[in-house]
C-alpha atoms as a PDB file:
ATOM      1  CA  UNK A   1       0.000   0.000   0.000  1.00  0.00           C
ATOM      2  CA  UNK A   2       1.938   3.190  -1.329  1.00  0.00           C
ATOM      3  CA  UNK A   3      -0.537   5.355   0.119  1.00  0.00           C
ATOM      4  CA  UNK A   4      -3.443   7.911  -1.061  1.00  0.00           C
ATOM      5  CA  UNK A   5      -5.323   7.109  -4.336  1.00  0.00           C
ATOM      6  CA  UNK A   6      -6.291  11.093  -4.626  1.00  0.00           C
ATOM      7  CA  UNK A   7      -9.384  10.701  -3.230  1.00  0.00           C
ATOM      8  CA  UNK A   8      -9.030  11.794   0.234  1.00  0.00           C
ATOM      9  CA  UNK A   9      -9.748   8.152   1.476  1.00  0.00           C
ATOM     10  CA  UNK A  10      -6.962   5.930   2.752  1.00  0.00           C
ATOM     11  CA  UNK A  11      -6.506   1.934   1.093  1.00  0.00           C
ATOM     12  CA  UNK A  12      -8.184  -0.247   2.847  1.00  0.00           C
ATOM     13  CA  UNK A  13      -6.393  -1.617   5.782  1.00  0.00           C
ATOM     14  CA  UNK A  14      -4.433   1.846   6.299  1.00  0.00           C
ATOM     15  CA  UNK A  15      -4.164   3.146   9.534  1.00  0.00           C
ATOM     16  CA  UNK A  16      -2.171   6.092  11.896  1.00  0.00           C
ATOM     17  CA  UNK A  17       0.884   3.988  11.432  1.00  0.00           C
ATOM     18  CA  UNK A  18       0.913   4.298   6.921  1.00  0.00           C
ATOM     19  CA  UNK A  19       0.551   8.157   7.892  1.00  0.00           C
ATOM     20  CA  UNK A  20      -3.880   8.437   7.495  1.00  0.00           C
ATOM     21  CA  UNK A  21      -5.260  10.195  10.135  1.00  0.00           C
ATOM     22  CA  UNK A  22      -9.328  10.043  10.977  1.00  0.00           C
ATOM     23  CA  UNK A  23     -10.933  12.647   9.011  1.00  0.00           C
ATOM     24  CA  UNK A  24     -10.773  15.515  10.852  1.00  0.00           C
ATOM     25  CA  UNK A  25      -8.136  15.229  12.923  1.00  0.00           C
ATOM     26  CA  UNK A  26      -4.835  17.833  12.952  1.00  0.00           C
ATOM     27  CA  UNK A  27      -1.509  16.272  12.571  1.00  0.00           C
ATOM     28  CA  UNK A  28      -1.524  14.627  15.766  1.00  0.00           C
ATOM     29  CA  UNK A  29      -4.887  12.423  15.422  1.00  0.00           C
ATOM     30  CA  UNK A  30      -6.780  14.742  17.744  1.00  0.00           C
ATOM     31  CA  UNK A  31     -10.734  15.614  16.620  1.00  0.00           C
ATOM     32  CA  UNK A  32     -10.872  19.207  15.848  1.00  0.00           C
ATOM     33  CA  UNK A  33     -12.575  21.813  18.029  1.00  0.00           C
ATOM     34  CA  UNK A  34     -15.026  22.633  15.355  1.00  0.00           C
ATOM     35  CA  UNK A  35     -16.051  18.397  15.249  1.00  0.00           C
ATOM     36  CA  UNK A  36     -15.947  18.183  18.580  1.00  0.00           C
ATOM     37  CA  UNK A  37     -18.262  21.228  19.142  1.00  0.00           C
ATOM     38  CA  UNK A  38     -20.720  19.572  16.441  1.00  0.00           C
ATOM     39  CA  UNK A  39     -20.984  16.237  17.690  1.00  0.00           C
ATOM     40  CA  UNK A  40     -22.338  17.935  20.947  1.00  0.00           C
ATOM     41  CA  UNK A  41     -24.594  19.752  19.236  1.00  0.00           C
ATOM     42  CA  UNK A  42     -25.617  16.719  17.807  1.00  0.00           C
ATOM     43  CA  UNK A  43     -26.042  15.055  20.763  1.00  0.00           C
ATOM     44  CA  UNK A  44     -28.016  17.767  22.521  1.00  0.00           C
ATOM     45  CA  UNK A  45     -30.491  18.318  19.382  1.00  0.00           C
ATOM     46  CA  UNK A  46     -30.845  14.291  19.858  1.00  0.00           C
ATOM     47  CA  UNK A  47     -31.668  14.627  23.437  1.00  0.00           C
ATOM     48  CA  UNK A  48     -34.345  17.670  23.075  1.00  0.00           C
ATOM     49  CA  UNK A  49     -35.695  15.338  20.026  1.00  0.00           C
ATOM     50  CA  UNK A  50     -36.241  12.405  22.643  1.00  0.00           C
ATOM     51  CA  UNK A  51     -37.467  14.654  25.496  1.00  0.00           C
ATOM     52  CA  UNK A  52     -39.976  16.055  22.824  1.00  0.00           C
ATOM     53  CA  UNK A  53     -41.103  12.330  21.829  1.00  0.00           C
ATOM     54  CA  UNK A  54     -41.503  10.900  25.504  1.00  0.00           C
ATOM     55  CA  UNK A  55     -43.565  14.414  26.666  1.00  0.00           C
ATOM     56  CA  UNK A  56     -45.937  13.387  23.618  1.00  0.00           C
ATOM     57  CA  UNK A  57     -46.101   9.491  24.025  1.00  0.00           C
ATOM     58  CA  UNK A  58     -45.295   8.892  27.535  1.00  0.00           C
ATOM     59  CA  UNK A  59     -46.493  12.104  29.286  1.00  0.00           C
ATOM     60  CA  UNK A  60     -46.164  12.247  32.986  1.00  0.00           C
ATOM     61  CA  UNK A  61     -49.821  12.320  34.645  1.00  0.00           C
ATOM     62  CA  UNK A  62     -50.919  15.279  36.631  1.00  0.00           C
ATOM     63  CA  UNK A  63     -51.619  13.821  39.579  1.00  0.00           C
ATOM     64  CA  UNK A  64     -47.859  12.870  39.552  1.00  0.00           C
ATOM     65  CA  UNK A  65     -46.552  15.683  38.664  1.00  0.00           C
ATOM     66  CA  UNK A  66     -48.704  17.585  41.490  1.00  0.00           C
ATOM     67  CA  UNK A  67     -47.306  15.080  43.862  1.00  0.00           C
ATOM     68  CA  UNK A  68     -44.055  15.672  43.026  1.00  0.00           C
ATOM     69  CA  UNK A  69     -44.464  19.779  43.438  1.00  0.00           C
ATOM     70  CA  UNK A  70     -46.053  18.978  46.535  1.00  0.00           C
ATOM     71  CA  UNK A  71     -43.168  16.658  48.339  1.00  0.00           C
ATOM     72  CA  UNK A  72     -40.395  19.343  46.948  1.00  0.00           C
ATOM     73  CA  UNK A  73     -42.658  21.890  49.139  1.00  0.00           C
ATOM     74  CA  UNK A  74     -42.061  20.217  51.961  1.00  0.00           C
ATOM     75  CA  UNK A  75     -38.840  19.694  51.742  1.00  0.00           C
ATOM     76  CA  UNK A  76     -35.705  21.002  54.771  1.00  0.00           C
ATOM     77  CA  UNK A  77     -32.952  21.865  53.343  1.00  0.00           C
ATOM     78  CA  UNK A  78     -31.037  21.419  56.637  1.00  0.00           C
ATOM     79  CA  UNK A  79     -32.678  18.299  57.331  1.00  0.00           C
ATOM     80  CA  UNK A  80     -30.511  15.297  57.394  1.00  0.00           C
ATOM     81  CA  UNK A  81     -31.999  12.313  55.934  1.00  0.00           C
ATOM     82  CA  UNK A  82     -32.736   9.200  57.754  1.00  0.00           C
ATOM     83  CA  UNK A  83     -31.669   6.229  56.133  1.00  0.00           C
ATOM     84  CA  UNK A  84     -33.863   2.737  55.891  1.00  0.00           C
ATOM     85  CA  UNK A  85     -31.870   0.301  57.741  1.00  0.00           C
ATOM     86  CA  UNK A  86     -34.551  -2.390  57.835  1.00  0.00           C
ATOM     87  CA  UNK A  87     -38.171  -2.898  56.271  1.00  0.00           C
ATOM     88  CA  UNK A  88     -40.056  -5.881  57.317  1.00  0.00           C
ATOM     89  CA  UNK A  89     -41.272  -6.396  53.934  1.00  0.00           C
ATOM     90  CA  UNK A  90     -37.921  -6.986  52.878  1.00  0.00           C
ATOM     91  CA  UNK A  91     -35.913  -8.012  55.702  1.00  0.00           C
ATOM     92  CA  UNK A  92     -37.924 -10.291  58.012  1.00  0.00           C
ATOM     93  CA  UNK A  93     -38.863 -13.892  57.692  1.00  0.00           C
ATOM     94  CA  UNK A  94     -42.591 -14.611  57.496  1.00  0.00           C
ATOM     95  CA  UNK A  95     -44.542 -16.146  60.337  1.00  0.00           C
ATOM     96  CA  UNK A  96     -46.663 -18.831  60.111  1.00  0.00           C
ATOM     97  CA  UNK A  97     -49.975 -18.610  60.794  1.00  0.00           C
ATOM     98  CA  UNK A  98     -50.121 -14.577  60.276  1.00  0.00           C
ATOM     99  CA  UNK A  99     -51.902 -13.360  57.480  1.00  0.00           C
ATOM    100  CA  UNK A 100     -51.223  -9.649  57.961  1.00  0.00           C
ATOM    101  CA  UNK A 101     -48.471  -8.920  60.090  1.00  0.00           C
ATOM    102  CA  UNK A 102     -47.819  -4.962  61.002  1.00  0.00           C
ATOM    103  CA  UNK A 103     -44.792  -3.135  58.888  1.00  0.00           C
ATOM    104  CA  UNK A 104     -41.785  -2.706  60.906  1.00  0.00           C
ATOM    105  CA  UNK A 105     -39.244   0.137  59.726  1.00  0.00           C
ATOM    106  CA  UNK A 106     -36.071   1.011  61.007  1.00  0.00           C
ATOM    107  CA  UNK A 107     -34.355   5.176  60.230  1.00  0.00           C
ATOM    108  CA  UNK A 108     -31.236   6.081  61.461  1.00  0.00           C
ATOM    109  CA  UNK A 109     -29.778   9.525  61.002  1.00  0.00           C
ATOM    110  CA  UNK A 110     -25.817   9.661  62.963  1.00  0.00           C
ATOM    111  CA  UNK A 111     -26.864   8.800  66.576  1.00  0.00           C
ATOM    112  CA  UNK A 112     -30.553   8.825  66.029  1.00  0.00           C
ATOM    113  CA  UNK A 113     -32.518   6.163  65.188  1.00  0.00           C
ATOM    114  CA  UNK A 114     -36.814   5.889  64.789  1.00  0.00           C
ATOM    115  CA  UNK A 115     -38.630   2.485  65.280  1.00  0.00           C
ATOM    116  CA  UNK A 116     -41.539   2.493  63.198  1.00  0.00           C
ATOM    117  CA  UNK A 117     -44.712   0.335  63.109  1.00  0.00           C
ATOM    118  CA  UNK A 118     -46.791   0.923  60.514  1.00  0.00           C
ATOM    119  CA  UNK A 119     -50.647  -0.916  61.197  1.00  0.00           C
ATOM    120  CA  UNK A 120     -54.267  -0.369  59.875  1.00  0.00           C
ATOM    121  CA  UNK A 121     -54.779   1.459  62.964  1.00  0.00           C
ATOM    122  CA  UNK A 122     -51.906   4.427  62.468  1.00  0.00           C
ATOM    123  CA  UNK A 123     -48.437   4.737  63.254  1.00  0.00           C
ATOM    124  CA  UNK A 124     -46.478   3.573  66.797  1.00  0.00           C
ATOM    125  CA  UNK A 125     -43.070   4.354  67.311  1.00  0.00           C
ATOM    126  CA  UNK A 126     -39.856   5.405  69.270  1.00  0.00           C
ATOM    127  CA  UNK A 127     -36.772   7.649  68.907  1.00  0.00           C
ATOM    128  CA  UNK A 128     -34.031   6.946  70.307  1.00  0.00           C
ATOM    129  CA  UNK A 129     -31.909   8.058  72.312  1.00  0.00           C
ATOM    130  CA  UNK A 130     -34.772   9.359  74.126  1.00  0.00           C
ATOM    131  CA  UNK A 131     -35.356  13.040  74.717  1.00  0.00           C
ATOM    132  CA  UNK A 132     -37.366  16.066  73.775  1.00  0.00           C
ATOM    133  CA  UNK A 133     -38.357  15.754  70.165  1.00  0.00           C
ATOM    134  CA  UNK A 134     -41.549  16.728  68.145  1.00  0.00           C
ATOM    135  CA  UNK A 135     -42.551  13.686  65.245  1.00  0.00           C
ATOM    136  CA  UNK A 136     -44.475  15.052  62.533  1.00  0.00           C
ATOM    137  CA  UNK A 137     -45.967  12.680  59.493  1.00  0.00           C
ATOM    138  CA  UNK A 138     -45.766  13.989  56.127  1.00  0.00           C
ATOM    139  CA  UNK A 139     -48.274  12.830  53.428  1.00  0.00           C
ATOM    140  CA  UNK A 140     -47.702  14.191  50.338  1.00  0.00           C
ATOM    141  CA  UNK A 141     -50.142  17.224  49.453  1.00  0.00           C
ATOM    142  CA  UNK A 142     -51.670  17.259  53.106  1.00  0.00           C
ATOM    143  CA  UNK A 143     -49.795  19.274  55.738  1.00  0.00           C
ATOM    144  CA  UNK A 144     -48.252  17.812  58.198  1.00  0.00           C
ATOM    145  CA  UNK A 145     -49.599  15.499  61.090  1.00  0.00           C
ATOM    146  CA  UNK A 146     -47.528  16.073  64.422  1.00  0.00           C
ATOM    147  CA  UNK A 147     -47.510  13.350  66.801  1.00  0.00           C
ATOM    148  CA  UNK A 148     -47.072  13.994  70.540  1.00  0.00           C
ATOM    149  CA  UNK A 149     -43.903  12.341  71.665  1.00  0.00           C
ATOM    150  CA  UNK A 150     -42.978  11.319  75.374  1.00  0.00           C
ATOM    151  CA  UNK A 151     -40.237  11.672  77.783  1.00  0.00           C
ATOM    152  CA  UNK A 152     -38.928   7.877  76.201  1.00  0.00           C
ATOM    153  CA  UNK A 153     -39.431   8.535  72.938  1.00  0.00           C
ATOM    154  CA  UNK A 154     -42.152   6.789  72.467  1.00  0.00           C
ATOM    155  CA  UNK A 155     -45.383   8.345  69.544  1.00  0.00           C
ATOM    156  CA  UNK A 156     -48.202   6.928  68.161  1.00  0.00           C
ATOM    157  CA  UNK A 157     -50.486   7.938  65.730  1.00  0.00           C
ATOM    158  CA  UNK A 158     -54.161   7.385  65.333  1.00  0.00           C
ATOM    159  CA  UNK A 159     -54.354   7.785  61.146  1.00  0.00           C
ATOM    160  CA  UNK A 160     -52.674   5.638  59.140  1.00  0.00           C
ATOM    161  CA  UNK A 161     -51.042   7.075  56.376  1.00  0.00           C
ATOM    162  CA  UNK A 162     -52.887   7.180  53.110  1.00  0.00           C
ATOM    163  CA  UNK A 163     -50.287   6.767  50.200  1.00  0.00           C
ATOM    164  CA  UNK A 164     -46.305   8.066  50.434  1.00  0.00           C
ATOM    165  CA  UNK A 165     -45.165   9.500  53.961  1.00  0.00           C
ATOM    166  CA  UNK A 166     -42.057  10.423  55.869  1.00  0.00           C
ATOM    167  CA  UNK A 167     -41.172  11.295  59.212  1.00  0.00           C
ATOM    168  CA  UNK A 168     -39.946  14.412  59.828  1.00  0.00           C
ATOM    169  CA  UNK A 169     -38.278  14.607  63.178  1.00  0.00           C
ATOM    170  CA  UNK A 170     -37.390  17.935  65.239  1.00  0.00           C
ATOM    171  CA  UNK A 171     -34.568  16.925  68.103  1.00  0.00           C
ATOM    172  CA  UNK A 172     -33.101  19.847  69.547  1.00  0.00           C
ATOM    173  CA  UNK A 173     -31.363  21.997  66.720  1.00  0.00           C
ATOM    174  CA  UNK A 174     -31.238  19.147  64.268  1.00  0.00           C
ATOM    175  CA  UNK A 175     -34.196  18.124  61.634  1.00  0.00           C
ATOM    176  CA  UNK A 176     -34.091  14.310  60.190  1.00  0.00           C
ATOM    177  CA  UNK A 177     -36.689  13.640  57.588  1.00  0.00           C
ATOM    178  CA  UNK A 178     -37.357   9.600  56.815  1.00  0.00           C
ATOM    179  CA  UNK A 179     -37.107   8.878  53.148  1.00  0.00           C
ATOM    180  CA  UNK A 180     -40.187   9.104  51.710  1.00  0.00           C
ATOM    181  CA  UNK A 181     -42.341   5.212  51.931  1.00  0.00           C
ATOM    182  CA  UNK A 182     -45.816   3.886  50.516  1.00  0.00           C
ATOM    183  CA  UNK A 183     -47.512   2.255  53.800  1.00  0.00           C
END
């Protein structure tokens, strides 16, 4: 292979090595600015094209999209968030002989952790370590529940929650907020 054929198209089987660089590329084999810039333009008019196509096929539903405004409302943005250590539906072995056993979830946040049992009846938990803190339940578009807590910890709530909710805990100076759970 001696090389071009004066088309602008290296032999077949040429490569960097024989000399051909990819098209576009300066003397060292590097893209261009001026490709580089329009393959993102590319990509972006791709992505805007398939944004445009899933908003006309796939759009998301109001009610969702209402929801979603509403739990970004009630967001802290110094809240720390309480991580799911355990969930019963996930975690626990089943026991025989009951047909509808109560949720149990597990939050910790650092040093705190909630103890939650979720039932037909409402909502009975504990923080811990025990102390002065106010428990609020948050349910989407509703406001927010609170839940009297005592001197150990210890709330329950009469109203189950209906759909998502989260805990959102006041202890002192610090808020935790439970990730957000279907009951």
């Amino acid at each position: 292979m001696s090389g071009d054929d004066g088309n602008g198209v290296p032999p077949e089987g040429a490569d960097e090595a024989d000399g051909f660089l990819p098209a576009g590329a300066d003397d060292e084999g590097v893209p261009s600015d001026e490709d580089a810039g329009d393959a993102e333009f590319a990509m972006a008019l791709l992505e805007e094209e398939l944004r445009q196509a899933a908003t006309v096929l796939d759009p998301v539903p109001d009610a969702l999209r209402q929801l979603a405004l509403d739990a970004y409302a009630l967001h802290d943005l110094d809240a720390q968030i309480a991580e799911l250590t355990f969930d019963s539906l996930v975690d626990a072995l089943p026991v025989r002989g009951v047909t509808d056993p109560p949720r149990m979830l597990t939050f910790r946040a650092g040093e705190v952790t909630v103890d939650v049992e979720v039932t037909e009846g409402g909502l009975i938990g504990q923080v811990m370590p025990a102390g002065s803190a106010r428990v609020e339940v948050l349910g989407g578009p509703q406001t927010a529940r609170p839940v009297m807590v005592d001197t150990l910890g210890r709330f329950t709530s009469d109203a189950p929650p209906a759909g998502p909710f989260a805990l959102r805990l006041r202890t002192g100076a610090d808020v935790i907020v439970t990730e957000w759970l279907r009951a």
